[in-house]
N, C-alpha and C. Protein backbone atom coordinates (compact mmCIF):
# COMPACT_ATOMS: atom_id res chain seq x y z
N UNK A 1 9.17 18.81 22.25
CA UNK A 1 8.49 18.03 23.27
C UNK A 1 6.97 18.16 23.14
N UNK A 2 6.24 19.42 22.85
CA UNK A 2 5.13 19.33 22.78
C UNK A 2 4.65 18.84 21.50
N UNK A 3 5.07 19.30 20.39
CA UNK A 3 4.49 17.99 19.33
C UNK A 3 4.19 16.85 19.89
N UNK A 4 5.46 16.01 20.05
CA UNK A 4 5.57 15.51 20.70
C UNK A 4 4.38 14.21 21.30
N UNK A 5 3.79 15.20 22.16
CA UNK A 5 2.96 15.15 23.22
C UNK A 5 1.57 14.83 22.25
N UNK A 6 1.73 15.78 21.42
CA UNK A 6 0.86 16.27 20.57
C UNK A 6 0.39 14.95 19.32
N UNK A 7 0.93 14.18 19.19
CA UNK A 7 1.14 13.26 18.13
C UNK A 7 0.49 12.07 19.38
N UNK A 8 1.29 11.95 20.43
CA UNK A 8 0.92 10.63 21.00
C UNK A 8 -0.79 10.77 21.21
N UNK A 9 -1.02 11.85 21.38
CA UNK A 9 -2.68 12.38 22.12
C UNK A 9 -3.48 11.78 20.45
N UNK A 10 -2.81 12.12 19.50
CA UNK A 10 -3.72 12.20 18.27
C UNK A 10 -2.91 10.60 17.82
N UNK A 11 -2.25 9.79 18.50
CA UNK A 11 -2.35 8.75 18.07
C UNK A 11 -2.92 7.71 19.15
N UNK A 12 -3.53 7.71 20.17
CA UNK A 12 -4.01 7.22 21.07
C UNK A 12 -5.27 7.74 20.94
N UNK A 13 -5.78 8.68 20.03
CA UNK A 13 -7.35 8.73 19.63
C UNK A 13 -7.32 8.54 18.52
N UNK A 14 -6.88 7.69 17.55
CA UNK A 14 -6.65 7.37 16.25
C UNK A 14 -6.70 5.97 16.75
N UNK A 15 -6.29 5.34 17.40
CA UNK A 15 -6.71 4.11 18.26
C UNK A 15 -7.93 3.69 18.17
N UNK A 16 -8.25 4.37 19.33
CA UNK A 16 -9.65 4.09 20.01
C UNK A 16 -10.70 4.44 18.57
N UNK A 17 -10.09 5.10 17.78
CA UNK A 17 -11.41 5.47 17.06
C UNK A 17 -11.26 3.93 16.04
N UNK A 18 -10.25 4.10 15.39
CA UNK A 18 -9.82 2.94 14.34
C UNK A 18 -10.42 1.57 14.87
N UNK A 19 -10.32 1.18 16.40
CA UNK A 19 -10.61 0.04 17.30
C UNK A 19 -12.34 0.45 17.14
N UNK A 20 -12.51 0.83 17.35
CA UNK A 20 -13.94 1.02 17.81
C UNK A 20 -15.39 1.53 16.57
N UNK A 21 -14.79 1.63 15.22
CA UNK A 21 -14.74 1.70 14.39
C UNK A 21 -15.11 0.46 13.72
N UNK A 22 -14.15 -0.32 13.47
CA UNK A 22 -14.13 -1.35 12.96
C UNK A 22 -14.14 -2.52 13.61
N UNK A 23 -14.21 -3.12 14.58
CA UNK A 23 -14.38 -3.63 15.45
C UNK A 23 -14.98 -4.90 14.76
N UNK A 24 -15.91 -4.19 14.52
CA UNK A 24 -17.18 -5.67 13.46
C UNK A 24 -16.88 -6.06 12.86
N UNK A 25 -16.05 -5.06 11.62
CA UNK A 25 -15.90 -5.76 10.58
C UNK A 25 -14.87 -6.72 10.76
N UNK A 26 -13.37 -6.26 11.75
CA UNK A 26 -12.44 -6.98 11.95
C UNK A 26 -12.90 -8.45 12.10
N UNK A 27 -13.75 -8.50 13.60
CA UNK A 27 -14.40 -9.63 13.89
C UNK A 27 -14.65 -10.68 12.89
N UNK A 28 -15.47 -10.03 11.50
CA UNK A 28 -16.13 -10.88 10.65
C UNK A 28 -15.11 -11.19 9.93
N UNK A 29 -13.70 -10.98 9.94
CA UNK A 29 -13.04 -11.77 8.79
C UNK A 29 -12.30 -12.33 9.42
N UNK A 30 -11.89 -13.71 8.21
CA UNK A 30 -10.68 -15.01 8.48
C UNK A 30 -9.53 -14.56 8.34
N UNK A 31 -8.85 -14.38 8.94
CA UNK A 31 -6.97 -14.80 9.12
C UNK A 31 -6.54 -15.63 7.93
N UNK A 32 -5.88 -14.94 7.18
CA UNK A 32 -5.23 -15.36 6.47
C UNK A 32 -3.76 -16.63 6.91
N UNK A 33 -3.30 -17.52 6.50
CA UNK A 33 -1.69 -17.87 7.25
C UNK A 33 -1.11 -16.64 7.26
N UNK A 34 -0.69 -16.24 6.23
CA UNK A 34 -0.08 -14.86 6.13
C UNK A 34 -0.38 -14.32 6.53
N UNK A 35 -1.40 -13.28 7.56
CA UNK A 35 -1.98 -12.60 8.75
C UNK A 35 -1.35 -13.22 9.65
N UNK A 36 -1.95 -14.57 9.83
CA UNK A 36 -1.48 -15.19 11.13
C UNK A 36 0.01 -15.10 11.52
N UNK A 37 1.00 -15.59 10.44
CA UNK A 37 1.96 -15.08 11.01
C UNK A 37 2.52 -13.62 11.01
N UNK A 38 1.93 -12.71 10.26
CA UNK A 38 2.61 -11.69 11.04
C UNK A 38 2.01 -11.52 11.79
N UNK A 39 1.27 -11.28 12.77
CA UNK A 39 0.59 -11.08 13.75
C UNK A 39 1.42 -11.85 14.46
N UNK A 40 1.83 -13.65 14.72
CA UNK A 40 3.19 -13.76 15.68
C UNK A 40 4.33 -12.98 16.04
N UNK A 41 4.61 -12.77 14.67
CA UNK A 41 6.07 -11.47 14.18
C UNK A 41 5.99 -10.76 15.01
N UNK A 42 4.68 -9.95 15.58
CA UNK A 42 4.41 -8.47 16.52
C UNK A 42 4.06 -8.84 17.89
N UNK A 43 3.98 -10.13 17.80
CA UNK A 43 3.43 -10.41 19.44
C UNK A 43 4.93 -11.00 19.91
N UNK A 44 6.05 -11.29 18.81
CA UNK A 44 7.25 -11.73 19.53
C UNK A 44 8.15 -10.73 19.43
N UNK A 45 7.43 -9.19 19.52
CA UNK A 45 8.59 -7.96 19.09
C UNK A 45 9.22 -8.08 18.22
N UNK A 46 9.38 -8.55 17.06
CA UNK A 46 10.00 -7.99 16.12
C UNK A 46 9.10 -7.17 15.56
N UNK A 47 9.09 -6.14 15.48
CA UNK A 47 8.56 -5.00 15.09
C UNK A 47 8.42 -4.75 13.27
N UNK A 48 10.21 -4.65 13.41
CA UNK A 48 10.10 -4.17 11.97
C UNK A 48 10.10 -5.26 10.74
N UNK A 49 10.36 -6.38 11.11
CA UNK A 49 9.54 -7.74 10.40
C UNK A 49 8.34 -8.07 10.44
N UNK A 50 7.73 -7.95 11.49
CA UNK A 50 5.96 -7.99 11.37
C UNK A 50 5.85 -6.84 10.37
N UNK A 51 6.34 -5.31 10.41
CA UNK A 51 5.67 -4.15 9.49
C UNK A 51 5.71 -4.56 8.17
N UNK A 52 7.04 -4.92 8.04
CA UNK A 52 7.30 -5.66 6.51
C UNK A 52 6.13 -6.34 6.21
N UNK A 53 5.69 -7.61 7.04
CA UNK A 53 4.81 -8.72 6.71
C UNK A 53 3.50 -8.31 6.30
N UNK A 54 2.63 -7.04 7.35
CA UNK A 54 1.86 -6.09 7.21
C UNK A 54 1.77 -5.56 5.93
N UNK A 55 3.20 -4.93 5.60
CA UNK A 55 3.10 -4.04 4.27
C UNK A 55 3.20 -4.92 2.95
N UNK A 56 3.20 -6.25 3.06
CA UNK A 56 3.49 -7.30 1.79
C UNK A 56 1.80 -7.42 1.93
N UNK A 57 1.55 -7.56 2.63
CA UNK A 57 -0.21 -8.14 2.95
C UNK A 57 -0.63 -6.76 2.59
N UNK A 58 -0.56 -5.81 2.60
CA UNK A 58 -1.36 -4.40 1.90
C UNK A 58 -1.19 -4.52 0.76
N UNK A 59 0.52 -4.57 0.41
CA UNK A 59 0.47 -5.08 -1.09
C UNK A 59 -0.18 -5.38 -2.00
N UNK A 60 -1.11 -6.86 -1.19
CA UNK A 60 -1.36 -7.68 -2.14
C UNK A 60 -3.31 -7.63 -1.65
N UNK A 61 -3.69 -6.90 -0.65
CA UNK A 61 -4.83 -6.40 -0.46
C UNK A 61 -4.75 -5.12 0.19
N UNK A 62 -4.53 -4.06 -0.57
CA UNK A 62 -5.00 -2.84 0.25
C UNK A 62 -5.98 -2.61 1.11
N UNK A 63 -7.33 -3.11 0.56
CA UNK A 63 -8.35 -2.84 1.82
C UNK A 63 -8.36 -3.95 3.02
N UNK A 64 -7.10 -4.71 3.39
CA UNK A 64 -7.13 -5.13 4.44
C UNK A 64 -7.16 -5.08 5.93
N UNK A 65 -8.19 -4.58 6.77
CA UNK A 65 -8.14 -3.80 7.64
C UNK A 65 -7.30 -4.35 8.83
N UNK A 66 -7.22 -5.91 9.09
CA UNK A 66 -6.12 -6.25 10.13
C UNK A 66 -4.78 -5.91 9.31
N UNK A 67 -4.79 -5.98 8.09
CA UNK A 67 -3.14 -5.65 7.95
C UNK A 67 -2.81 -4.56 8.64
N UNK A 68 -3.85 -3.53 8.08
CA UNK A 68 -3.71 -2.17 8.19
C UNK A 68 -3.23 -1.97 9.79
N UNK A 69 -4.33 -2.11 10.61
CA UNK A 69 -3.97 -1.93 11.97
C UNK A 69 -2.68 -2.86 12.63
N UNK A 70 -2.15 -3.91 12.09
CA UNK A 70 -1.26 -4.70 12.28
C UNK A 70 -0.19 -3.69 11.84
N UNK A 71 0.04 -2.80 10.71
CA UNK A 71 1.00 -2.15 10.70
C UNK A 71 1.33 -0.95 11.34
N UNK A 72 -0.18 -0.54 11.98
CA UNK A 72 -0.35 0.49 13.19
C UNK A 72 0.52 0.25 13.80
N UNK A 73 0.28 -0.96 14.28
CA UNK A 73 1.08 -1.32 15.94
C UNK A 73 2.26 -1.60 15.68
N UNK A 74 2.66 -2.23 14.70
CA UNK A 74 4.22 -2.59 14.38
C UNK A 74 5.17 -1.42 14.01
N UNK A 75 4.38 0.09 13.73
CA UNK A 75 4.99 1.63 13.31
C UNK A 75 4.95 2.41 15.17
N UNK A 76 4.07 2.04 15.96
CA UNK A 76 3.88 2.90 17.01
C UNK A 76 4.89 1.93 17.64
N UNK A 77 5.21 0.10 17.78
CA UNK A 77 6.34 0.02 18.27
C UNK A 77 7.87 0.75 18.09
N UNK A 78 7.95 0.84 16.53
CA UNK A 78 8.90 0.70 16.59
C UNK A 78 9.39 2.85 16.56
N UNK A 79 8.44 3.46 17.21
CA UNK A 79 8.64 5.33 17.04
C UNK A 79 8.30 5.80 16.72
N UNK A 80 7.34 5.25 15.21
CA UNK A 80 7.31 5.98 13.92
C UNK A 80 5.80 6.34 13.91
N UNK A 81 5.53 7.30 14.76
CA UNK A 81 4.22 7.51 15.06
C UNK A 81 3.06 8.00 14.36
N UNK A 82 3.87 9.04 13.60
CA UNK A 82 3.16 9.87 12.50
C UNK A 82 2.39 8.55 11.18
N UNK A 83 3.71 7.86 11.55
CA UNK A 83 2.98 6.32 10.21
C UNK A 83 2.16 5.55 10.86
N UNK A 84 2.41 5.49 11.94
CA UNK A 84 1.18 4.75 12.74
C UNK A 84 -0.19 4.80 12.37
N UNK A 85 -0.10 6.08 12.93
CA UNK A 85 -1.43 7.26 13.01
C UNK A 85 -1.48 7.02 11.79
N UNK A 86 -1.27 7.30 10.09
CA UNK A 86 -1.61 7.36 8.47
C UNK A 86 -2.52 5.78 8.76
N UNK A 87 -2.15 4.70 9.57
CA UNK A 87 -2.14 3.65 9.10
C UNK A 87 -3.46 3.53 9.92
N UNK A 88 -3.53 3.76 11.22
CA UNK A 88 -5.24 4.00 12.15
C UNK A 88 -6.06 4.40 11.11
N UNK A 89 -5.67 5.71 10.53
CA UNK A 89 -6.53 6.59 10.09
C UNK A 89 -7.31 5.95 9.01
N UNK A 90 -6.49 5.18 8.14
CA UNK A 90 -6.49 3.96 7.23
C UNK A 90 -7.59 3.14 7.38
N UNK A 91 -7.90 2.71 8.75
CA UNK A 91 -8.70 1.57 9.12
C UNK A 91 -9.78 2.06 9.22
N UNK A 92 -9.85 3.05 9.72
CA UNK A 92 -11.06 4.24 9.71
C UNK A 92 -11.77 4.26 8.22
N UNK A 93 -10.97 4.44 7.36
CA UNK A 93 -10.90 4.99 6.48
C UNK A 93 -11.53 3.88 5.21
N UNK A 94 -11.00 2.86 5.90
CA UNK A 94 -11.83 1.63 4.84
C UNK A 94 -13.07 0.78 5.70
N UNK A 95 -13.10 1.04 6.88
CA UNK A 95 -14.57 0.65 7.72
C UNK A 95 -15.72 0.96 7.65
């Protein structure tokens, strides 16, 4: 339980930092179709089809920072927190 606890705290400031972070740069780029729809994929809960869509779009651009955080959210839906968090850290990480 306290891990746990411990993971959500360090993925809810893996958030804010990743968000706040990149913010600009996100802003400054175009949506791909392929962005665009996964990004529907996650806003209509399917979770683990948006991650897929996310992880085909890293694929084929690793330094993509909406993928990246797009697969944040589609890993913290669907439990998988610890991948979440790799994937925040990610956005951080290429900002």
């Amino acid at each position: 339980m306290a891990r746990e606890f411990q993971i959500t705290q360090s993925l809810a400031a893996g958030i804010l930092i990743a968000l706040a972070t990149c913010s600009l740069s996100l802003s400054q780029t175009v949506p791909t179709t392929a962005l665009k729809e996964a990004n529907a994929v996650l806003a209509a809960s399917k979770s683990e089809e948006a991650a897929t869509a996310f992880q085909s779009l890293i694929h084929a651009d690793g330094g993509d920072l909406n993928a990246w955080l797009g697969l944040g959210q589609a890993q913290e839906n669907l439990g998988q927190t610890e991948q979440a968090l790799t994937a925040y850290l990610r956005v951080i990480d290429l900002s």
